[in-house]
Structure formats: C-alpha cells, structure tokens
PDB file of N, CA and C in Angstrom:
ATOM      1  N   UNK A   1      -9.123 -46.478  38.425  1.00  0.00           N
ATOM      2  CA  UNK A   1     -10.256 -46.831  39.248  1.00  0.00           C
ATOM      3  C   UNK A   1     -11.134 -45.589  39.435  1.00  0.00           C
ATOM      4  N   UNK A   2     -12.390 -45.443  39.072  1.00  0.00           N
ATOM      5  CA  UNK A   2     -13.356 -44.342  39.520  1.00  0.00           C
ATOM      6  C   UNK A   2     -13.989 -44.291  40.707  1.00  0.00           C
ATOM      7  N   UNK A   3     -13.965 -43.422  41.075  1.00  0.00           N
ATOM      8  CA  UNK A   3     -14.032 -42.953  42.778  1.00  0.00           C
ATOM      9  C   UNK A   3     -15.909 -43.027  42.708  1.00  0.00           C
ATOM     10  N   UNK A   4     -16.257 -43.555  43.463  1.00  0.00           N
ATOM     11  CA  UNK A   4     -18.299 -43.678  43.316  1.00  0.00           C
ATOM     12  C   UNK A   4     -18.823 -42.517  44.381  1.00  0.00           C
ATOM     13  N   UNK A   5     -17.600 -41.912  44.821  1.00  0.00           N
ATOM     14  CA  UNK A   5     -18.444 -40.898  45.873  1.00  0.00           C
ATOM     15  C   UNK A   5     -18.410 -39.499  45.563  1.00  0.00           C
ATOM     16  N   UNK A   6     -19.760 -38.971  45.453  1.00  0.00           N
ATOM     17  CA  UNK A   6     -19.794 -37.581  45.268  1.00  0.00           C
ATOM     18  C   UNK A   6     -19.204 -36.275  46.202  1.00  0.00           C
ATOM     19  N   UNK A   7     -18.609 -36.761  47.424  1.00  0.00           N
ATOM     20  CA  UNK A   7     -18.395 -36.470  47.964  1.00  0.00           C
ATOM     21  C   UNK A   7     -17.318 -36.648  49.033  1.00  0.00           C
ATOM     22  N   UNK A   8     -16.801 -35.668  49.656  1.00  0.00           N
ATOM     23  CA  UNK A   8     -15.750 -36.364  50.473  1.00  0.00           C
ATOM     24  C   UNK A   8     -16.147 -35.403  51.805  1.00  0.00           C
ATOM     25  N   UNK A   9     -15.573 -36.402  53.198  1.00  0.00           N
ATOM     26  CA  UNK A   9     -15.991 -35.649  53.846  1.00  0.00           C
ATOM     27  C   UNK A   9     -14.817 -35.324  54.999  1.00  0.00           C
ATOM     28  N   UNK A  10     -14.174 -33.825  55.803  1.00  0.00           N
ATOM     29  CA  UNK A  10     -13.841 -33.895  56.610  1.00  0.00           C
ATOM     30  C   UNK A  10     -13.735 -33.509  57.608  1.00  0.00           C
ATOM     31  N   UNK A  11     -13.297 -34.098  58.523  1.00  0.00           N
ATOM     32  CA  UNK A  11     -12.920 -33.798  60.589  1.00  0.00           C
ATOM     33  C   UNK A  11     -12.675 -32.857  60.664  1.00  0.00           C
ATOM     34  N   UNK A  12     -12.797 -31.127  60.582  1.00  0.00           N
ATOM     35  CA  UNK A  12     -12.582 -30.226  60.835  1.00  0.00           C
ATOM     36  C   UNK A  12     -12.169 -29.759  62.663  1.00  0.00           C
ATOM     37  N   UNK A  13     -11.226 -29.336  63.182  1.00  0.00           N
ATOM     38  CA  UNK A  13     -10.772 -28.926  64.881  1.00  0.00           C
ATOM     39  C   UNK A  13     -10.380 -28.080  64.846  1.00  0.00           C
ATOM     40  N   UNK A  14     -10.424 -27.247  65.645  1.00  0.00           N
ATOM     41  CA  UNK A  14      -9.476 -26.599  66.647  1.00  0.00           C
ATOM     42  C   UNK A  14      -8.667 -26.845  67.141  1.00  0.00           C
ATOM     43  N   UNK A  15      -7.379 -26.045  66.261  1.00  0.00           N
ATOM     44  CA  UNK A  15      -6.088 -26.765  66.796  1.00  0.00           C
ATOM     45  C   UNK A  15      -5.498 -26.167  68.133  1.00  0.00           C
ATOM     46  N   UNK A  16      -4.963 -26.383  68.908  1.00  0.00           N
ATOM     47  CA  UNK A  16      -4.692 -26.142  70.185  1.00  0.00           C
ATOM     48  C   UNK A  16      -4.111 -24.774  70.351  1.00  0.00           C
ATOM     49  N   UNK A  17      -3.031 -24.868  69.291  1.00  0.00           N
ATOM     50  CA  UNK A  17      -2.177 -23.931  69.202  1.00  0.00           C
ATOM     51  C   UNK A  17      -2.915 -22.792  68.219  1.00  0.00           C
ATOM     52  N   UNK A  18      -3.663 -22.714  67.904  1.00  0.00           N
ATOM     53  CA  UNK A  18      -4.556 -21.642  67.253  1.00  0.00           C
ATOM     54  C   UNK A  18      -4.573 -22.607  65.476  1.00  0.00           C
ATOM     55  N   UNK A  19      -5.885 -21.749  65.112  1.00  0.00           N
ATOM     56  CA  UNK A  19      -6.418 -22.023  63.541  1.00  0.00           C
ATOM     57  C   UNK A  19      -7.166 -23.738  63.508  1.00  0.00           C
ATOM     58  N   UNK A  20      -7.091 -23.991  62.588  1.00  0.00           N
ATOM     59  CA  UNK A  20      -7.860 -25.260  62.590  1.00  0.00           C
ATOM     60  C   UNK A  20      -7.135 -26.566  61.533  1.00  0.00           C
ATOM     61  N   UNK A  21      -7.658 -28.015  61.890  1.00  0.00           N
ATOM     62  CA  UNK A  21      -7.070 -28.836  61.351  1.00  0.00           C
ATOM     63  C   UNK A  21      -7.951 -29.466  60.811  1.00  0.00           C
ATOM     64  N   UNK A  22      -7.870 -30.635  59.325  1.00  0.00           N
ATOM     65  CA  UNK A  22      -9.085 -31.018  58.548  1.00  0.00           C
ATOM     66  C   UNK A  22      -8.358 -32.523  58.084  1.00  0.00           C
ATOM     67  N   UNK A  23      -9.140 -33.361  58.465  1.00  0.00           N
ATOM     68  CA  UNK A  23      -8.754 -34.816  58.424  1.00  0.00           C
ATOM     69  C   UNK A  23      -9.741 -36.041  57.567  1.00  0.00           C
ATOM     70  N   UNK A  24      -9.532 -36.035  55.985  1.00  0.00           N
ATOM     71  CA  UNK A  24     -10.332 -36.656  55.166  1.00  0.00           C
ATOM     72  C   UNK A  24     -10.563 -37.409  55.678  1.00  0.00           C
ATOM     73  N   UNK A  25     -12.088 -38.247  55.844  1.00  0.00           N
ATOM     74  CA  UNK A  25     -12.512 -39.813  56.441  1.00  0.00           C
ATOM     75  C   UNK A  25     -12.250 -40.247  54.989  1.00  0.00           C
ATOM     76  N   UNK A  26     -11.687 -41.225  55.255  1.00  0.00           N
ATOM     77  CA  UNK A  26     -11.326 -42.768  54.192  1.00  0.00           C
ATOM     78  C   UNK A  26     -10.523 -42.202  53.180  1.00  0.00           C
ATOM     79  N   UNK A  27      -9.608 -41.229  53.265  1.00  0.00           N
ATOM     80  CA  UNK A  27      -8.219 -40.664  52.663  1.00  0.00           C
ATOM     81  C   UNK A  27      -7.524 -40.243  53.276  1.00  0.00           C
ATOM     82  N   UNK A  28      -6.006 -40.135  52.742  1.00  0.00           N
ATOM     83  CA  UNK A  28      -4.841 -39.738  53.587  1.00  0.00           C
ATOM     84  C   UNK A  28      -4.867 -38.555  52.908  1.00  0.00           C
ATOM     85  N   UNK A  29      -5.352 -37.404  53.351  1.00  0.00           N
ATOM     86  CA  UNK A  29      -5.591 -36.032  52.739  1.00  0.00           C
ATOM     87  C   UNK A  29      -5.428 -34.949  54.260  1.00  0.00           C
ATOM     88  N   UNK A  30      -4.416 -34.410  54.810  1.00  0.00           N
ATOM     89  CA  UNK A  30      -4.408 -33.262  56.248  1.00  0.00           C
ATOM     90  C   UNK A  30      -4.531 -31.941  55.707  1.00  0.00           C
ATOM     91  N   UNK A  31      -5.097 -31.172  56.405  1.00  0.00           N
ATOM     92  CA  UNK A  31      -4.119 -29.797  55.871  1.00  0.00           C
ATOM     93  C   UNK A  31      -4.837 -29.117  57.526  1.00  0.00           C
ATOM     94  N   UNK A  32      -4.193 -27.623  57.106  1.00  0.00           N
ATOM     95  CA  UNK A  32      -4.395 -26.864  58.354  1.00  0.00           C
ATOM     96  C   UNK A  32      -4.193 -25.613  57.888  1.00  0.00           C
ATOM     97  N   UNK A  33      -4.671 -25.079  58.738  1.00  0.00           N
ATOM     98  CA  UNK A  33      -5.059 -23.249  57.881  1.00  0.00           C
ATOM     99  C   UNK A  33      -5.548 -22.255  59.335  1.00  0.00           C
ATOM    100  N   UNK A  34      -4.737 -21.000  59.245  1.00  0.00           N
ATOM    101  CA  UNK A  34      -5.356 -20.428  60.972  1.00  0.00           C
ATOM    102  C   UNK A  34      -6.622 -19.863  60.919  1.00  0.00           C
ATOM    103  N   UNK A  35      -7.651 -20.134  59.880  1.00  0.00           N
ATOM    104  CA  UNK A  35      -9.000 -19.132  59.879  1.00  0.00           C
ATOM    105  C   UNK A  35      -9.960 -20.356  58.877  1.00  0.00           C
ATOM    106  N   UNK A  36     -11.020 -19.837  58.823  1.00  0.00           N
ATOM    107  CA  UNK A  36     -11.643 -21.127  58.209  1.00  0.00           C
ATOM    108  C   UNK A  36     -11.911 -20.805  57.317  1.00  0.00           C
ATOM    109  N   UNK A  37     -11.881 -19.865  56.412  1.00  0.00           N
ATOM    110  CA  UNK A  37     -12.082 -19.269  55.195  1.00  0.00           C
ATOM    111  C   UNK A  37     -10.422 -19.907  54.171  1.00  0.00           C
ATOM    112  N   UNK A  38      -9.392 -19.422  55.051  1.00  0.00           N
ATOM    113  CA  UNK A  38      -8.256 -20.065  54.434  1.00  0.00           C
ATOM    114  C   UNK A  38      -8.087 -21.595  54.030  1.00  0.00           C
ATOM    115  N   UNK A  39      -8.663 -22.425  55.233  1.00  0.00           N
ATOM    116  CA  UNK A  39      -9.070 -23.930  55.351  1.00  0.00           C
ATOM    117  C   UNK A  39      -9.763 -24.785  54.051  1.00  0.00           C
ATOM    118  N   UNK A  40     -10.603 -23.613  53.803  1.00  0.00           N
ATOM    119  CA  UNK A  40     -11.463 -24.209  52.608  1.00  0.00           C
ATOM    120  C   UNK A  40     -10.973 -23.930  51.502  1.00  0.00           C
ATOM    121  N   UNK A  41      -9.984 -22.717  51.972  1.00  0.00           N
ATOM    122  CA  UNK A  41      -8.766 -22.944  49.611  1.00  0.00           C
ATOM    123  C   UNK A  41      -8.196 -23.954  50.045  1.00  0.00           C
ATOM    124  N   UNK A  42      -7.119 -24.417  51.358  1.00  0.00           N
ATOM    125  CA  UNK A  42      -6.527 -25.542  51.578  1.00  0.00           C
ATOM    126  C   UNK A  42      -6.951 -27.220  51.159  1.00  0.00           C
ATOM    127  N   UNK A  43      -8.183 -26.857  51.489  1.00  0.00           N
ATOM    128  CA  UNK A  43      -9.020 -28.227  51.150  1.00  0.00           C
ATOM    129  C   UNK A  43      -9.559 -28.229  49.734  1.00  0.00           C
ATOM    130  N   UNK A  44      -9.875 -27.628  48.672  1.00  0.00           N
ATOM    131  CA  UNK A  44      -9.871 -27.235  47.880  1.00  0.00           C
ATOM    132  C   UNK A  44      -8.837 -27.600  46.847  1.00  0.00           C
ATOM    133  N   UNK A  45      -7.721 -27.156  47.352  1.00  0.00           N
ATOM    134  CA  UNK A  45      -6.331 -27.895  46.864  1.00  0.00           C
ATOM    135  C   UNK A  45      -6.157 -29.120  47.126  1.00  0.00           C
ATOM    136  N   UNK A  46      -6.079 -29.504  47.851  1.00  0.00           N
ATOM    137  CA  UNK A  46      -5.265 -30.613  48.532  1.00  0.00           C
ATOM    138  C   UNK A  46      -6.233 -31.865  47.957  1.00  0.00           C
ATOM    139  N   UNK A  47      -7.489 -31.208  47.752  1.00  0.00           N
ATOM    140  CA  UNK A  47      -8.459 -32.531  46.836  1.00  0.00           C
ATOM    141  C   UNK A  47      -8.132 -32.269  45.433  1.00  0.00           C
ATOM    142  N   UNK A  48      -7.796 -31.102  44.885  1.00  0.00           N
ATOM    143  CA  UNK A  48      -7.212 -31.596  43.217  1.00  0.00           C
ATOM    144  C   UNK A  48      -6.044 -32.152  43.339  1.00  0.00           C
ATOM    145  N   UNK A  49      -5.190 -31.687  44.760  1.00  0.00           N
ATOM    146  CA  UNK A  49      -4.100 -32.948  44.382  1.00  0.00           C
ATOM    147  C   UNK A  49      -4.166 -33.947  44.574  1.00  0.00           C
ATOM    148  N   UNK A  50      -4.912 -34.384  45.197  1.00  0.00           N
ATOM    149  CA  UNK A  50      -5.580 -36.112  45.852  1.00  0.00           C
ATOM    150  C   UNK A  50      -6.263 -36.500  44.610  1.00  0.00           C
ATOM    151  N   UNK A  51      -6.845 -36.036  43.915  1.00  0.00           N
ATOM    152  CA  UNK A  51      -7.829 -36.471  42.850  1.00  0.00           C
ATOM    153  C   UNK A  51      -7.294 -35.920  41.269  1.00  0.00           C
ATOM    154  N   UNK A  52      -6.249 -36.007  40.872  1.00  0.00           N
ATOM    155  CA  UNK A  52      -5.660 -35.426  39.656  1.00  0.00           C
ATOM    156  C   UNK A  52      -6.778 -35.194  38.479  1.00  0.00           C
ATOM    157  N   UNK A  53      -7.170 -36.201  38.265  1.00  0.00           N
ATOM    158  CA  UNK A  53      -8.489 -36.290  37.284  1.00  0.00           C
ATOM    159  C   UNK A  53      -9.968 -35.943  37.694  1.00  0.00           C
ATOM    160  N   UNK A  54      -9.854 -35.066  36.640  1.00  0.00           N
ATOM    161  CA  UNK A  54     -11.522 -34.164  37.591  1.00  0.00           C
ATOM    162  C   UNK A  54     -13.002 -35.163  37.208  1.00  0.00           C
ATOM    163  N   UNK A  55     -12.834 -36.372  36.906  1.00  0.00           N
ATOM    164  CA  UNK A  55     -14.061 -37.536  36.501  1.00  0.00           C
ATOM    165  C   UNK A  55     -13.574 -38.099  38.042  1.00  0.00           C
ATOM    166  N   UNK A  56     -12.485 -38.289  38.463  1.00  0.00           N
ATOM    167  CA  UNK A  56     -12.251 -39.039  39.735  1.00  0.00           C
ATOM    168  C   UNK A  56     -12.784 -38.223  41.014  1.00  0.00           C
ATOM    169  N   UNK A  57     -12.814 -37.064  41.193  1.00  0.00           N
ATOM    170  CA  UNK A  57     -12.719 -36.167  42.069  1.00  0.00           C
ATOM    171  C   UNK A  57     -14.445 -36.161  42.510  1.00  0.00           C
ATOM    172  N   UNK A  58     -14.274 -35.929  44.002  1.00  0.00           N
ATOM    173  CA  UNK A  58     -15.601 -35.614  44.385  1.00  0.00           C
ATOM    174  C   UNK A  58     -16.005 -34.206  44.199  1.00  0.00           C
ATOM    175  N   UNK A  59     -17.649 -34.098  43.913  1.00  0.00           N
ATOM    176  CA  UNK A  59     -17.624 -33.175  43.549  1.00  0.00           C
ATOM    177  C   UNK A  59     -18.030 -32.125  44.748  1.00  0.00           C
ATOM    178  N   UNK A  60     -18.164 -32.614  46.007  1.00  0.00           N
ATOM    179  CA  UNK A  60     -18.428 -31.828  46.886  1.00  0.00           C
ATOM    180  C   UNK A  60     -17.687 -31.985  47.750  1.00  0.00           C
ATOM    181  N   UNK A  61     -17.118 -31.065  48.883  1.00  0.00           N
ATOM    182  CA  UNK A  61     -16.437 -31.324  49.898  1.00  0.00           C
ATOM    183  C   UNK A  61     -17.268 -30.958  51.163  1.00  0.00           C
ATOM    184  N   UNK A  62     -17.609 -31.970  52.342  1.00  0.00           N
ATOM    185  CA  UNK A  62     -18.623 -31.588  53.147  1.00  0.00           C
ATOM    186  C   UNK A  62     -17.619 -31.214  54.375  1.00  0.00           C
ATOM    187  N   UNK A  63     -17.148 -30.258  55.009  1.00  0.00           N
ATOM    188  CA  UNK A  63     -17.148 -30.252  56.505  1.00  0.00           C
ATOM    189  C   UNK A  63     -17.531 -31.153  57.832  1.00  0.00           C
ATOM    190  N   UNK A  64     -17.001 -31.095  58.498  1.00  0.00           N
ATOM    191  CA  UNK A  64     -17.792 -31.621  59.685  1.00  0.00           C
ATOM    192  C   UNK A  64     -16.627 -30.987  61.094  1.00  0.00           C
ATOM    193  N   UNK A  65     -17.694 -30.088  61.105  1.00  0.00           N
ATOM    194  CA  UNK A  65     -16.656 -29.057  62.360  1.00  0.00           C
ATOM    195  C   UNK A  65     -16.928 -29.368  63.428  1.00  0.00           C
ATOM    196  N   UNK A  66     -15.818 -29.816  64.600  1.00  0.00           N
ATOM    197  CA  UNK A  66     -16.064 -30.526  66.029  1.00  0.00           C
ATOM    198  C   UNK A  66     -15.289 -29.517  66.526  1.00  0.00           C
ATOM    199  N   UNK A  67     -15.987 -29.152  67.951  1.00  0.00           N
ATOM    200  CA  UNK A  67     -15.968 -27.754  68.376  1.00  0.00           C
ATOM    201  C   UNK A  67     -15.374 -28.108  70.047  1.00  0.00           C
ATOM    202  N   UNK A  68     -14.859 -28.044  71.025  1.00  0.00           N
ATOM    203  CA  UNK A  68     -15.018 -28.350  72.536  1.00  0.00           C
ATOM    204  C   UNK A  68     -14.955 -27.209  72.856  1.00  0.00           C
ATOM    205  N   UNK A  69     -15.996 -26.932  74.328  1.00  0.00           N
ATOM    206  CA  UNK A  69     -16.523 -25.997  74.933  1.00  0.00           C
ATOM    207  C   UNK A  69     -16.447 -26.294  76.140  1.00  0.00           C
ATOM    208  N   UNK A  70     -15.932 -26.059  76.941  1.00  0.00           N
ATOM    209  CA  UNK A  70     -16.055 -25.786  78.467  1.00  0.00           C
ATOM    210  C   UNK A  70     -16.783 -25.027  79.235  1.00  0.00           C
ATOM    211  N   UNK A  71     -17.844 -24.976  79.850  1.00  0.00           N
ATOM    212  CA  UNK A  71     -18.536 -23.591  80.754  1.00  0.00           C
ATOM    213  C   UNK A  71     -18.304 -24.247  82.290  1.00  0.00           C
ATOM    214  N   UNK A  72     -18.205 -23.341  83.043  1.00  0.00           N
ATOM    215  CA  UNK A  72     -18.388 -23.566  84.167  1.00  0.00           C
ATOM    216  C   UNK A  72     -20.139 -24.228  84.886  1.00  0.00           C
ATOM    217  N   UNK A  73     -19.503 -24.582  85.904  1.00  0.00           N
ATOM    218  CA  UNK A  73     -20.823 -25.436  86.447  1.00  0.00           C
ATOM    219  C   UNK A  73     -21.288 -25.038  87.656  1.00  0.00           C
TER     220      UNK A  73
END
C-alpha cells in the first residue's frame, strides 16, 4: 500500500521527568530523547523503521512542539 502523505506529523512535550516526548498523529510511532536535537535522530529513525521502503516513507517530518508555562498572576 503507498502512503499519499508527504509528510508526517508529531506531538512533541515536555516530559515531566526531564527531555522530551514525540507522538506520530495517525501512527503508532513514540520515541523520547532528553534534548531536542537528539529527538530529531530519534524521529528520524524510528520513521525508517516505520516506513522500510523509502517510496513509502514521508518525506518530511513536521514537529509540533506543545510547551506549558505557568507565570504568576
């Protein structure tokens, strides 16, 4: 089956316990990495292993970093 999306996109957080977590929308694809530079070889990987065949594979991987902030009031 050929994949029609150029792209994949994911849930990037702040994980509680330090570093960050990345959650493919519309694949079962996790990973987690403590810096965000590391995050993106993680994701990187984890989509050639999700996508074995590089005609299947998206060719972009988009982020989407959700951040929570607290300030006082």
């Amino acid at each position: 089956m050929k994949n029609t999306s150029t792209e994949i996109i994911f849930l990037v957080e702040e994980d509680l316990e330090g570093g960050y977590t990345a959650k493919a929308l519309g694949e079962s694809i996790f990973t987690q990495a403590d810096d965000i530079s590391s995050l993106k070889e993680m994701l990187r990987d984890a989509v050639r292993c999700h996508f074995p065949d590089e005609a299947n594979r998206p060719k972009a991987i988009r982020l989407h970093i959700v951040r929570d902030e607290v300030i006082a009031s």
